[in-house]
Protein backbone atom coordinates (compact mmCIF):
# COMPACT_ATOMS: atom_id res chain seq x y z
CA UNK A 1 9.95 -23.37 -33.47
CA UNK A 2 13.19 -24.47 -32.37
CA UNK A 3 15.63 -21.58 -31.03
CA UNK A 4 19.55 -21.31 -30.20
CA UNK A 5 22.25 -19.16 -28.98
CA UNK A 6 25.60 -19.99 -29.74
CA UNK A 7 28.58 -17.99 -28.32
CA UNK A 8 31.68 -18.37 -29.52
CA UNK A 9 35.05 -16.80 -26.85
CA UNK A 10 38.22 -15.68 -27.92
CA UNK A 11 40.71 -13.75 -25.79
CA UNK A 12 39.98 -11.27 -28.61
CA UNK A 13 36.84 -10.90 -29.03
CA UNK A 14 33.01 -12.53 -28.40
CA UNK A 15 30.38 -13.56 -31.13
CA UNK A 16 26.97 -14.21 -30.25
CA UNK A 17 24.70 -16.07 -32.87
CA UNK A 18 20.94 -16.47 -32.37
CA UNK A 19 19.09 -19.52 -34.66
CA UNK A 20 15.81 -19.79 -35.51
CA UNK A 21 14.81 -23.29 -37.17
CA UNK A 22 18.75 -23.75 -38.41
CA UNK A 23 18.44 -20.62 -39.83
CA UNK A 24 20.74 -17.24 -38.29
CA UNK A 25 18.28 -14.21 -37.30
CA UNK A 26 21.00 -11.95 -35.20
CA UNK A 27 24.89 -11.84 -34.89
CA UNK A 28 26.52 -9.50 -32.31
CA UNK A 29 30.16 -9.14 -31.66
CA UNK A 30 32.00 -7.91 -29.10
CA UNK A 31 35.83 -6.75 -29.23
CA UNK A 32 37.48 -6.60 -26.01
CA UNK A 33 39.56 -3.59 -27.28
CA UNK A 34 36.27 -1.80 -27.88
CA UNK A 35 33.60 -3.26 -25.41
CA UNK A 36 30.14 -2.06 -25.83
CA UNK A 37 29.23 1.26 -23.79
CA UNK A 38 25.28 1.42 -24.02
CA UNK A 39 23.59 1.03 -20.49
CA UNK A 40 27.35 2.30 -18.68
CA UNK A 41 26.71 4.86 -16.42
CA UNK A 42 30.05 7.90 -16.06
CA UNK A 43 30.01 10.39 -13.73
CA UNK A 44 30.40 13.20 -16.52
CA UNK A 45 31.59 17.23 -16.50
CA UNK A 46 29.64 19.40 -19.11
CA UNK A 47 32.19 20.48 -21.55
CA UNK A 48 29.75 23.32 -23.88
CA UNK A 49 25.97 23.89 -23.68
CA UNK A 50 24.79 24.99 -27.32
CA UNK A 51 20.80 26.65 -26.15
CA UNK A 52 20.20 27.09 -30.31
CA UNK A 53 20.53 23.13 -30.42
CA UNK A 54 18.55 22.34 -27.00
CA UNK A 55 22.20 20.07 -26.69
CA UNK A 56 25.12 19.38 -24.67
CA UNK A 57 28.67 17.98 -24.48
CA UNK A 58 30.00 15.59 -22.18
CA UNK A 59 32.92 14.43 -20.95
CA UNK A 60 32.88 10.97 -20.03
CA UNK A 61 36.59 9.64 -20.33
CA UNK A 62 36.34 8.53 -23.48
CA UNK A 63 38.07 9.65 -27.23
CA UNK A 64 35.20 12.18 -28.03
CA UNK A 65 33.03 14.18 -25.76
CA UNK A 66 29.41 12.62 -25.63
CA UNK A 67 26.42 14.19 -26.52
CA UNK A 68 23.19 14.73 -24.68
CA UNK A 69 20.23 16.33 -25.53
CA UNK A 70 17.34 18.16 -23.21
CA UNK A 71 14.95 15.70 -24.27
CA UNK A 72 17.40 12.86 -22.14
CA UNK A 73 17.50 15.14 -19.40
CA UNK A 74 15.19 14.29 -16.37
CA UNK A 75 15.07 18.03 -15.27
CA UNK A 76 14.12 18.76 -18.52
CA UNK A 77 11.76 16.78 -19.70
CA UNK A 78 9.77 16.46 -16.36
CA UNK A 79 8.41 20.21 -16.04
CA UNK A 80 6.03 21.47 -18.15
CA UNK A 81 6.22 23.52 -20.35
CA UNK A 82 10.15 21.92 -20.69
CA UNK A 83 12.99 23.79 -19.44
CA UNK A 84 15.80 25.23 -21.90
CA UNK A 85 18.76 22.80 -21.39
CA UNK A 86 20.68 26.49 -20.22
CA UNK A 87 18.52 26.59 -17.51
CA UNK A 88 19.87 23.24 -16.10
CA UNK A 89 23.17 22.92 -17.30
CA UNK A 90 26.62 24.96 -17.14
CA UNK A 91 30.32 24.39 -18.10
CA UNK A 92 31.67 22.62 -15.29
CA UNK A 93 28.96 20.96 -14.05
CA UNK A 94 29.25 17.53 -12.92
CA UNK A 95 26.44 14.78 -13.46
CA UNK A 96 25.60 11.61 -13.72
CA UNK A 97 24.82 10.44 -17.26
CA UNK A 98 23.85 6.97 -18.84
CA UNK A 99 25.23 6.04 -22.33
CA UNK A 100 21.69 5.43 -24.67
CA UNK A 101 23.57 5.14 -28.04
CA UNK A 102 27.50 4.13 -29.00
CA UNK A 103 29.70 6.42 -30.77
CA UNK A 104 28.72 5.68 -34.29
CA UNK A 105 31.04 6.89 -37.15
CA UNK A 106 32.70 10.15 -36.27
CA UNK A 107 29.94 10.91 -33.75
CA UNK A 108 30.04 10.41 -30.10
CA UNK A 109 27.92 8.01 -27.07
CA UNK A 110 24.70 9.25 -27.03
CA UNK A 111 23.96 10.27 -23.12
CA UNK A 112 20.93 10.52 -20.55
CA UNK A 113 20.21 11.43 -17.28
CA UNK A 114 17.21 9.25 -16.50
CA UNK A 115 18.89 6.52 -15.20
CA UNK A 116 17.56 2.95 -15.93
CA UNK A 117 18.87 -0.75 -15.07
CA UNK A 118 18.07 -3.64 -16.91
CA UNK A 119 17.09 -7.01 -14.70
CA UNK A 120 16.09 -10.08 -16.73
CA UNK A 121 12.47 -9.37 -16.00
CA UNK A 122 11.98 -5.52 -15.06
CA UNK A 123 14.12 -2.34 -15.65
CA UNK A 124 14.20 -0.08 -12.69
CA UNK A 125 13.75 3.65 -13.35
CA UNK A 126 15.13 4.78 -10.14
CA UNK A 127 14.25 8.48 -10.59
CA UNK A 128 10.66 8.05 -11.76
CA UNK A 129 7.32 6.99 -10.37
CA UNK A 130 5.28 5.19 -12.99
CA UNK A 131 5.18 1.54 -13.77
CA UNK A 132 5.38 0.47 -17.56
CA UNK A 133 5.03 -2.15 -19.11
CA UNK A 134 6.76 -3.76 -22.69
CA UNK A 135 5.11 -2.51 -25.73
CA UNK A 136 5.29 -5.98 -27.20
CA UNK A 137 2.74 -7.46 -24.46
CA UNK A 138 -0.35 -6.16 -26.29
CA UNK A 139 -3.43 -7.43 -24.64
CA UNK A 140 -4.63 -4.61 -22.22
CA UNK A 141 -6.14 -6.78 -19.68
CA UNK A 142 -2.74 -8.86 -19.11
CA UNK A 143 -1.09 -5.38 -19.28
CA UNK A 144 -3.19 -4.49 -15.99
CA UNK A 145 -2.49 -7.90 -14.64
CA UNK A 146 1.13 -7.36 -14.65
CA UNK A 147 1.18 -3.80 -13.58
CA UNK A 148 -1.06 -5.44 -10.31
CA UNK A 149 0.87 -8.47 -9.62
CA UNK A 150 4.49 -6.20 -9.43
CA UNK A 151 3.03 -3.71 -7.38
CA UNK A 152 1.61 -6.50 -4.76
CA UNK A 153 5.15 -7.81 -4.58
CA UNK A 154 6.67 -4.04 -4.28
CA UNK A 155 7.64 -2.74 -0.92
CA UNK A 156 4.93 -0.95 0.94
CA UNK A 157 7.44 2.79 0.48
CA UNK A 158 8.97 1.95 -2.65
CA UNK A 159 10.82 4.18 -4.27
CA UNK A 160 11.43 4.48 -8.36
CA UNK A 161 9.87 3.07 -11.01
CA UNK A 162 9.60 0.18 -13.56
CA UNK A 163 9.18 -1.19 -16.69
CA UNK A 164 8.07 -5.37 -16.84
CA UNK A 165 9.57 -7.21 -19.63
CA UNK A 166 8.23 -9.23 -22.19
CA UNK A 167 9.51 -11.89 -20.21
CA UNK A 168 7.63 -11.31 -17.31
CA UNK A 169 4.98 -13.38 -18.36
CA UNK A 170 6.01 -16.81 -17.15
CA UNK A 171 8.18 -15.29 -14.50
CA UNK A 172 7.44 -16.39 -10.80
CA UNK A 173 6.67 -14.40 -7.90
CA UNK A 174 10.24 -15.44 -6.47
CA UNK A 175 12.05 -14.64 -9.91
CA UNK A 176 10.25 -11.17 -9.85
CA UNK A 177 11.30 -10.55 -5.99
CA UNK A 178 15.33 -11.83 -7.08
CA UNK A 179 14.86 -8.96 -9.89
CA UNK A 180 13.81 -6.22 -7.60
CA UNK A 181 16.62 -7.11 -5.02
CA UNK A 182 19.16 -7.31 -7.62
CA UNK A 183 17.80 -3.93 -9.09
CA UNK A 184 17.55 -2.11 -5.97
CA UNK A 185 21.77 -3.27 -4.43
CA UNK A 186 22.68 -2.63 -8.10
CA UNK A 187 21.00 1.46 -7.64
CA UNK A 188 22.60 1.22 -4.28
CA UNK A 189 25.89 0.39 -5.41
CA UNK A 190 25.89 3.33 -8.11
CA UNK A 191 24.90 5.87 -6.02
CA UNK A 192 27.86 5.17 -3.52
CA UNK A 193 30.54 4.94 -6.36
CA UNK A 194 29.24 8.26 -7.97
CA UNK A 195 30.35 10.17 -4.84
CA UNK A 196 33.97 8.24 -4.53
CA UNK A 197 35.04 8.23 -8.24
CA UNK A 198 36.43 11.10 -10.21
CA UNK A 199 35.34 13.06 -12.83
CA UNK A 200 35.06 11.83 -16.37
CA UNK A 201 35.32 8.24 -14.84
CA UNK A 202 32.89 4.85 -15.01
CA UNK A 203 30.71 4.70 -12.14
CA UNK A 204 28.67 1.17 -13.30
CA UNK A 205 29.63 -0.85 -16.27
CA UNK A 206 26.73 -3.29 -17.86
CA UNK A 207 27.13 -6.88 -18.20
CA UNK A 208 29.47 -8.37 -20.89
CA UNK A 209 27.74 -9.89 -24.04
CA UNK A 210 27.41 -13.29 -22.86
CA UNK A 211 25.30 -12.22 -20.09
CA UNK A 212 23.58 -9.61 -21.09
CA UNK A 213 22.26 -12.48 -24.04
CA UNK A 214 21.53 -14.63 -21.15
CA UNK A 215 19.34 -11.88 -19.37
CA UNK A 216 17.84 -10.36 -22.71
CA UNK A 217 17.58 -12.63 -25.56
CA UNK A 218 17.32 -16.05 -23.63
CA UNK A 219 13.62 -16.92 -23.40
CA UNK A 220 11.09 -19.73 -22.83
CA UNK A 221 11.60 -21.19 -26.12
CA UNK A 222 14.93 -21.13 -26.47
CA UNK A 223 16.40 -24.99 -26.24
CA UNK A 224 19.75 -24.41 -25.87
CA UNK A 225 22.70 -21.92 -25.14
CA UNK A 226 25.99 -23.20 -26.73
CA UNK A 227 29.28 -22.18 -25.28
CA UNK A 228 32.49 -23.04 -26.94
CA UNK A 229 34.71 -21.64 -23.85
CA UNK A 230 35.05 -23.62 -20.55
CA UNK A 231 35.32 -20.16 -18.80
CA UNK A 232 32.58 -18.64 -20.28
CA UNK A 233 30.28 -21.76 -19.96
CA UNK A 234 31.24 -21.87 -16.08
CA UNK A 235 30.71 -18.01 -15.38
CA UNK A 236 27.18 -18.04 -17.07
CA UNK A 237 26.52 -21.22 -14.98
CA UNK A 238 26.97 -19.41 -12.10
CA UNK A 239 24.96 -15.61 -13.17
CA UNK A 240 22.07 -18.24 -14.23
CA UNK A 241 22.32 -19.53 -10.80
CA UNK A 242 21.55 -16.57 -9.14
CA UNK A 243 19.39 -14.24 -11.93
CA UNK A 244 18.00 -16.69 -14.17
CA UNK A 245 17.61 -19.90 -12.50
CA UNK A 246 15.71 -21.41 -15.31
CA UNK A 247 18.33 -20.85 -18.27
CA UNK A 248 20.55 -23.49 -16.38
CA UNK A 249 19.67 -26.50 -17.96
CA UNK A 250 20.02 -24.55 -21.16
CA UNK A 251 23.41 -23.87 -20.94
CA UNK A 252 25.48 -26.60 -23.00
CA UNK A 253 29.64 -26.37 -23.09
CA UNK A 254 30.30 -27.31 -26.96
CA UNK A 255 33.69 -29.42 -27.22
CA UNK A 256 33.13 -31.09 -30.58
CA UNK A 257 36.55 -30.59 -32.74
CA UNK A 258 34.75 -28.87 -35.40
CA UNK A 259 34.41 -24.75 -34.62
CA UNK A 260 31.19 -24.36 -33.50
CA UNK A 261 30.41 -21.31 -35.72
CA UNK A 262 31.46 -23.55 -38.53
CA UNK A 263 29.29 -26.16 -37.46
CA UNK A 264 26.24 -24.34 -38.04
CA UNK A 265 27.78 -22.49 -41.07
CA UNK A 266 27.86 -19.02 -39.20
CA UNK A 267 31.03 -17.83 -40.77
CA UNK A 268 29.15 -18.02 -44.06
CA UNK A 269 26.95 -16.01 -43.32
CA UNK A 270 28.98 -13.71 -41.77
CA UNK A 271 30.12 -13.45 -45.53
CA UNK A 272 27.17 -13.17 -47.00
CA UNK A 273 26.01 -10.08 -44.31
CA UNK A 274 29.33 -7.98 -45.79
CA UNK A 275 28.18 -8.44 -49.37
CA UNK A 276 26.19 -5.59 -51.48
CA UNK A 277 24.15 -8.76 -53.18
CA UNK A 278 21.69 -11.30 -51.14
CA UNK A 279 20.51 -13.88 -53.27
CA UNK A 280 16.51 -15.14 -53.01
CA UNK A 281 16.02 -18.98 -52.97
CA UNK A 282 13.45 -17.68 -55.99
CA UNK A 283 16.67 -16.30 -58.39
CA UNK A 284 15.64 -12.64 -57.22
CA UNK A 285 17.90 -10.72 -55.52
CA UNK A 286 18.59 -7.59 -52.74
CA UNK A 287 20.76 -4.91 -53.09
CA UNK A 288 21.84 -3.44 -49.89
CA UNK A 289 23.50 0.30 -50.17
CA UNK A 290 24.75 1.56 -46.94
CA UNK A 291 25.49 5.37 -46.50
CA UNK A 292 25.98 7.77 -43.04
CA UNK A 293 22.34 9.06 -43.61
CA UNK A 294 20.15 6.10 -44.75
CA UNK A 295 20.31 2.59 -46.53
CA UNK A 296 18.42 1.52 -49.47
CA UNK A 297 17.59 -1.98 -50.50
CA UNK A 298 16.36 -2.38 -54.60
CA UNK A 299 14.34 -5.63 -55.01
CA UNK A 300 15.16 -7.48 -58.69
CA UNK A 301 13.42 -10.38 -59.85
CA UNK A 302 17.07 -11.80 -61.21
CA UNK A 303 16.14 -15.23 -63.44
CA UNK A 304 12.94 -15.63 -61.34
CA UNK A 305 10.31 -16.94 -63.29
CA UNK A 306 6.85 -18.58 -61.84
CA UNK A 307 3.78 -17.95 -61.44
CA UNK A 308 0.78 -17.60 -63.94
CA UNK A 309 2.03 -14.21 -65.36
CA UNK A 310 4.79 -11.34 -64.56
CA UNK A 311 2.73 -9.88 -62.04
CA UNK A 312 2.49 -13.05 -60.36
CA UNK A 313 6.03 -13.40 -60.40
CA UNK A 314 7.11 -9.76 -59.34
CA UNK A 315 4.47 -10.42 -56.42
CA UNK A 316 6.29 -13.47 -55.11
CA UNK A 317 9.78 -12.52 -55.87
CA UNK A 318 8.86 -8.99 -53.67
CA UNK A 319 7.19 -12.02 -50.80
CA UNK A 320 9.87 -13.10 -50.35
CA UNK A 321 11.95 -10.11 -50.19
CA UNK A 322 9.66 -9.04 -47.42
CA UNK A 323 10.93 -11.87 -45.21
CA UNK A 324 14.46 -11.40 -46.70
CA UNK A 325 14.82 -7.71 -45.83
CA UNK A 326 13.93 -8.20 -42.25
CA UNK A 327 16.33 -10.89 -41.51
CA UNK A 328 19.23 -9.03 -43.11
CA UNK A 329 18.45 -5.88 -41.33
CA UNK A 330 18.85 -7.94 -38.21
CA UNK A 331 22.17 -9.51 -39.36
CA UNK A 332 23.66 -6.39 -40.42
CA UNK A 333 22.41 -4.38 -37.86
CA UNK A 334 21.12 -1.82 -39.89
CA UNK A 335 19.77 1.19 -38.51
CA UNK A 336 17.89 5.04 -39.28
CA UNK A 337 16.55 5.21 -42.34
CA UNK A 338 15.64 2.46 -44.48
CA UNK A 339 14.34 2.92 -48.14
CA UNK A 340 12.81 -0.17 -49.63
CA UNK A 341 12.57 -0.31 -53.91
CA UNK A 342 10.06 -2.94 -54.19
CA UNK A 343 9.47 -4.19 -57.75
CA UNK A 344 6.56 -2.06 -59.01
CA UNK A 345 3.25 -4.11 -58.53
CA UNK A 346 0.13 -3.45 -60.25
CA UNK A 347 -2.50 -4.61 -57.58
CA UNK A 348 -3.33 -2.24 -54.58
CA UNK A 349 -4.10 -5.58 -52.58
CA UNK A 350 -0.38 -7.12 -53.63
CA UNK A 351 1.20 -3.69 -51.91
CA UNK A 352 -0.37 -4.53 -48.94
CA UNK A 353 0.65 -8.51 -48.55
CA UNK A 354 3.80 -7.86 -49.05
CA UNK A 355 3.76 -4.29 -46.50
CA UNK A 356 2.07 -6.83 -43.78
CA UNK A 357 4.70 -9.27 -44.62
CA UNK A 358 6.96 -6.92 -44.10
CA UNK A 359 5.62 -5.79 -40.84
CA UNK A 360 4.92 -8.90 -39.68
CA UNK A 361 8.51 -9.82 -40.23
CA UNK A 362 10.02 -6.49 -38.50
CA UNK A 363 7.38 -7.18 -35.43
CA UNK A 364 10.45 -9.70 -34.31
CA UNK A 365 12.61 -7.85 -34.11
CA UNK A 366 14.27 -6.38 -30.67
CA UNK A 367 15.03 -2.96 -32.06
CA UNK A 368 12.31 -0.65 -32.36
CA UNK A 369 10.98 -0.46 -35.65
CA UNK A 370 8.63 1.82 -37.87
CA UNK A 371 6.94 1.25 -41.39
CA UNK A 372 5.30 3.73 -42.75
CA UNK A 373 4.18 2.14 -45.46
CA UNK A 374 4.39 3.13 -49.53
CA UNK A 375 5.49 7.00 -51.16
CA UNK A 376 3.72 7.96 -53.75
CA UNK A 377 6.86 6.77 -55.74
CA UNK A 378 5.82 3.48 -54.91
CA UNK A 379 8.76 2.90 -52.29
CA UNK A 380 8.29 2.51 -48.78
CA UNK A 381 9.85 4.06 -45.79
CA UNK A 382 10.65 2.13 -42.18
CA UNK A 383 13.06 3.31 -39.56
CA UNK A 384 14.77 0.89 -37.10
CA UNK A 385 16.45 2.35 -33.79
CA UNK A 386 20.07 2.38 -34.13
CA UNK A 387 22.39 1.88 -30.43
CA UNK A 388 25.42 0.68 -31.82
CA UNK A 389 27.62 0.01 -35.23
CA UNK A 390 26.29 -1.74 -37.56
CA UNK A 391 27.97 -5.28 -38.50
CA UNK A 392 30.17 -3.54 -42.12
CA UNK A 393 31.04 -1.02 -39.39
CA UNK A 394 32.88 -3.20 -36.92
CA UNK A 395 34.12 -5.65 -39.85
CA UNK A 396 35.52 -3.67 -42.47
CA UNK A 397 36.93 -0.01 -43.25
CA UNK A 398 36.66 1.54 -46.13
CA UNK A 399 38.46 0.62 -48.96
CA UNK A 400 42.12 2.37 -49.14
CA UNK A 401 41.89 2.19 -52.81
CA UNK A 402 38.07 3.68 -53.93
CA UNK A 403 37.58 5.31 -50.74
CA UNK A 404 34.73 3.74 -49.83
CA UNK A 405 33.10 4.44 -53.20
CA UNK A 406 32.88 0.97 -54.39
CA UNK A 407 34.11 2.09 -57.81
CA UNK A 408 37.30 2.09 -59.13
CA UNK A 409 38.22 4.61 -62.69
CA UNK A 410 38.79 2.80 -65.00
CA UNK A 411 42.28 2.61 -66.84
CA UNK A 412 41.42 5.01 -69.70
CA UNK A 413 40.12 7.06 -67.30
CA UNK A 414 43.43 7.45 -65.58
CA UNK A 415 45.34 7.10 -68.39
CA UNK A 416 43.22 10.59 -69.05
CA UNK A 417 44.62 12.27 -65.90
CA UNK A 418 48.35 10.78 -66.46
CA UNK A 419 48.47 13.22 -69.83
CA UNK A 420 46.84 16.01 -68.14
CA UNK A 421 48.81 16.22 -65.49
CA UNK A 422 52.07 15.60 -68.19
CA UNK A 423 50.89 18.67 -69.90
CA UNK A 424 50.84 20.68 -66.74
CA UNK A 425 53.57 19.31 -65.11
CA UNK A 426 55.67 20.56 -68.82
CA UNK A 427 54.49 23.88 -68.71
CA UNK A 428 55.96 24.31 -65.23
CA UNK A 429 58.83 22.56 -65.08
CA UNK A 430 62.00 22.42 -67.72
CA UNK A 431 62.65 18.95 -67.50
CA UNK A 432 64.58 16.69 -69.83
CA UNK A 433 62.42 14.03 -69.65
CA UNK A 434 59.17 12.94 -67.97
CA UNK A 435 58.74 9.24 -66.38
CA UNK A 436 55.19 8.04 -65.34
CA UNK A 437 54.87 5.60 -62.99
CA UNK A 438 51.43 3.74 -62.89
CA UNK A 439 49.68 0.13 -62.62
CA UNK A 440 50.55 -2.45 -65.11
CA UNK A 441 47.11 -2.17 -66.28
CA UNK A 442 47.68 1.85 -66.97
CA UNK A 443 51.31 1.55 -68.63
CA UNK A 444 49.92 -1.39 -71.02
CA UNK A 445 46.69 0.56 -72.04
CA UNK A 446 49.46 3.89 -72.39
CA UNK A 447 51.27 1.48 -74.88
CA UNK A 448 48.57 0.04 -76.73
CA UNK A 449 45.24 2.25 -77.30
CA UNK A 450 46.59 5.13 -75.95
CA UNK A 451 50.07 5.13 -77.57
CA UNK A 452 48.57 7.30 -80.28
CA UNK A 453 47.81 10.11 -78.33
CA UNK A 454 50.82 9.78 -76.06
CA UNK A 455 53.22 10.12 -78.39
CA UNK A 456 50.88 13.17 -80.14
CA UNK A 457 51.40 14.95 -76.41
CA UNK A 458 55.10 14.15 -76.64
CA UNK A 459 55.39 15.95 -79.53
CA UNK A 460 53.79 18.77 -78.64
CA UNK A 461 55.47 19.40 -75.41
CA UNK A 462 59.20 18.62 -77.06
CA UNK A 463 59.68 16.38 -74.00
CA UNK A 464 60.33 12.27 -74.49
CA UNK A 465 58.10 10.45 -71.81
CA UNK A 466 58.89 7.17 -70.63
CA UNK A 467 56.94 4.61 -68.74
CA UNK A 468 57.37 2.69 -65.59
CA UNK A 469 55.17 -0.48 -64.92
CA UNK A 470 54.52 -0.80 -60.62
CA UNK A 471 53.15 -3.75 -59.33
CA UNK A 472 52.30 -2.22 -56.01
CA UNK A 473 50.24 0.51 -56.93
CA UNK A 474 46.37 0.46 -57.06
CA UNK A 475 44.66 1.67 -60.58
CA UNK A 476 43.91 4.96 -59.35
CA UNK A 477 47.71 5.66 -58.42
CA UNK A 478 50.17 7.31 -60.68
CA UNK A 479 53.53 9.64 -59.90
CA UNK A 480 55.14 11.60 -62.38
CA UNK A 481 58.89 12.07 -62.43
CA UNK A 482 60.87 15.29 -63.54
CA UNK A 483 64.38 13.78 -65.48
């Protein structure tokens, strides 16, 4: 399986693109007017405790006050039974917080106290005891084997604990060692700054995006890291250097003429993430419908049409959308809910192919995920752990015309309104004449179908009305003006 990262650098902003067989699995892109926040530790004030929500907010320094919850709270969450977040926390009080989640939509960061630091092979949890290890390593005996081999190479006293990485596996004694020094300094170093900074003020700030894919997304099978910035290529030359000694002779500065993003036809699909439609190779097709609470993807078969019979083809078709779904989940960055609208299937057996194709699929991915498998209205339910916007959210706004319906009235509809609001606009107002001012598209329906009834509500209010064609305003737009 061949594997890429390509980074592309613009004073701007940074777009990271990772390739499986020629094919894109993950974008992420980072604006350096908005860099990400999640793993930033702020020495914070408490701005309100609310005890009926078990919540608090945060100052950090940023637009909106951040929000932590007792469950992220290490005196919380650490006696049993729990203690009420009131008990621990008052307006006023400074602490030390950790950003878990971005400010999403109107909402703010996401906070905890329970520090942790990501290395390329272990996270330190300097405020706890236990040593973890990676969900995704799944065999309990290597499990053990890891948990034994870090502690051998711990310090007789240590203090803190710590999670091993998936990539931990192939890592050497030496490259575990590097981690723990550069995990321990890095503790060090925050506990210092927290006593010399300010309130409401950045104590430790994560790695940028380039490094941060060199430490977490670079791994044994990856063959190469492109880099289409001298700068950036020489700075990750030198982190690899010292914390990931192996991803050196990965690292390749691109210089070909052609954009590198272009190249490997990233922009397109950059496109094709922002659309409500994903074609299927088969003719089938996704639609992807993305709302604050949840986002729902209906499976269609389109002008698919194989197989022995339709319920050979609707199995296929919803195959393939298994594999589909998952990708563009990862591309878009889609996270909370997700409601899936398979294409019905008759065949208890089919339902579960395509739900272990579908879990199979989401297994890959680096955000936690959850299926939990088919309603009783045949649909089926998965969650995937949201920490920052999703890719619609940091590309686009919504539109200043439907407001981010996706709809627009049409111009009968609006024609509709234009005579209502004439009416009212009569009955208030002793005008001598009444102008509306409207699309072209409004004005020539106005004219045409609609001329009828127009002049009927001319009549009737004993006012002439006149129209005004404006090239500038959207379909939904009209003014009325009092002669």
């Amino acid at each position: 399986m061949s594997e890429e990262i390509l980074i592309n650098v613009t004073p701007q902003e940074t777009r990271i693109a990772m390739i499986e067989n020629g094919v894109v699995q993950e974008l992420q892109i980072e604006r350096s007017s908005s860099l990400g926040l999640v793993g930033n530790v702020y020495r914070g004030v408490v701005c309100r405790v609310l005890p009926g929500m078990q919540s608090a907010f945060v100052e950090i320094g940023l637009q909106r006050a951040a929000f932590l919850h007792a469950g992220d709270i290490f005196e919380c969450s650490r006696s049993e039974p729990p203690l009420p977040i009131q008990h621990v926390l008052h307006e006023g009080q400074s602490l030390m917080v950790q950003v878990i989640k971005e400010p999403i939509g109107t909402k703010g960061a996401r906070l905890t106290t329970q520090i942790s630091i990501a290395g390329r092979f272990l996270v330190f949890l300097p405020q706890q005891e236990h040593i973890g290890v990676s969900q995704r390593i799944e065999d309990e005996i290597e499990r053990e084997q890891l948990r034994v081999r870090l502690i051998g190479l711990l310090p007789e006293n240590y203090v803190g604990g710590y999670i091993i990485r998936t990539m931990s596996e192939t890592a050497t004694d030496a490259e575990l060692l590097a981690d723990i020094d550069y995990l321990t300094k890095t503790w060090a170093h925050i506990q210092s700054k927290s006593t010399q900074v300010p309130e409401r003020s950045l104590i430790f700030q994560d790695l940028n995006l380039p490094m941060r894919a060199l430490r977490d997304v670079l791994c044994e099978t990856t063959e190469a890291v492109r880099v289409d910035s001298s700068e950036t290529y020489q700075k990750l030359v030198d982190f690899a250097n010292v914390y990931a000694v192996t991803a050196v002779n990965k690292l390749v500065h691109y210089q070909g003429e052609r954009p590198l993003f272009d190249l490997y036809n990233i922009e397109q699909e950059i496109e094709n993430a922002m659309s409500r439609k994903v074609a299927l190779k088969s003719g089938g097709y996704l639609i992807f419908d993305q709302t604050e609470a949840l986002t729902t993807v209906d499976v269609n078969t389109g002008s698919f049409v194989s197989g022995k019979n339709l319920s050979d083809t609707i199995f296929k078709t919803n195959l393939e959308a298994a594999q589909t779904i998952a990708r563009q989940l990862r591309l878009r960055n889609l996270g909370g809910i997700i409601i899936i609208d398979f294409i019905d299937m008759d065949e208890d057996s089919q339902r579960e192919v395509v739900l272990e194709e579908l879990q199979k699929e989401v297994a890959r991915d680096r955000a936690r995920t959850g299926v939990n498998g088919f309603t009783p209205l045949g649909l089926v339910e998965m969650t995937r752990k949201r920490t920052r916007e999703s890719l619609a959210h940091i590309l686009c706004e919504p539109c200043a015309t439907c407001q981010g319906r996706g709809e627009l009235k049409t111009a009968q509809t609006v024609c509709y309104e234009v005579m209502r609001e004439l009416l009212k606009e009569a009955r208030q107002f002793n005008a001598r004449e009444l102008r509306v001012l409207a699309a072209p598209k409004v004005i020539e329906m106005l004219l045409e179908e609609e001329s009828q009834n127009l002049a009927n509500l001319s009549d009737f209010i004993g006012k002439p009305i006149s129209l005004q064609a404006e090239a500038n305003y959207s379909q939904e737009t009209f003014d009325i003006i009092l002669m």
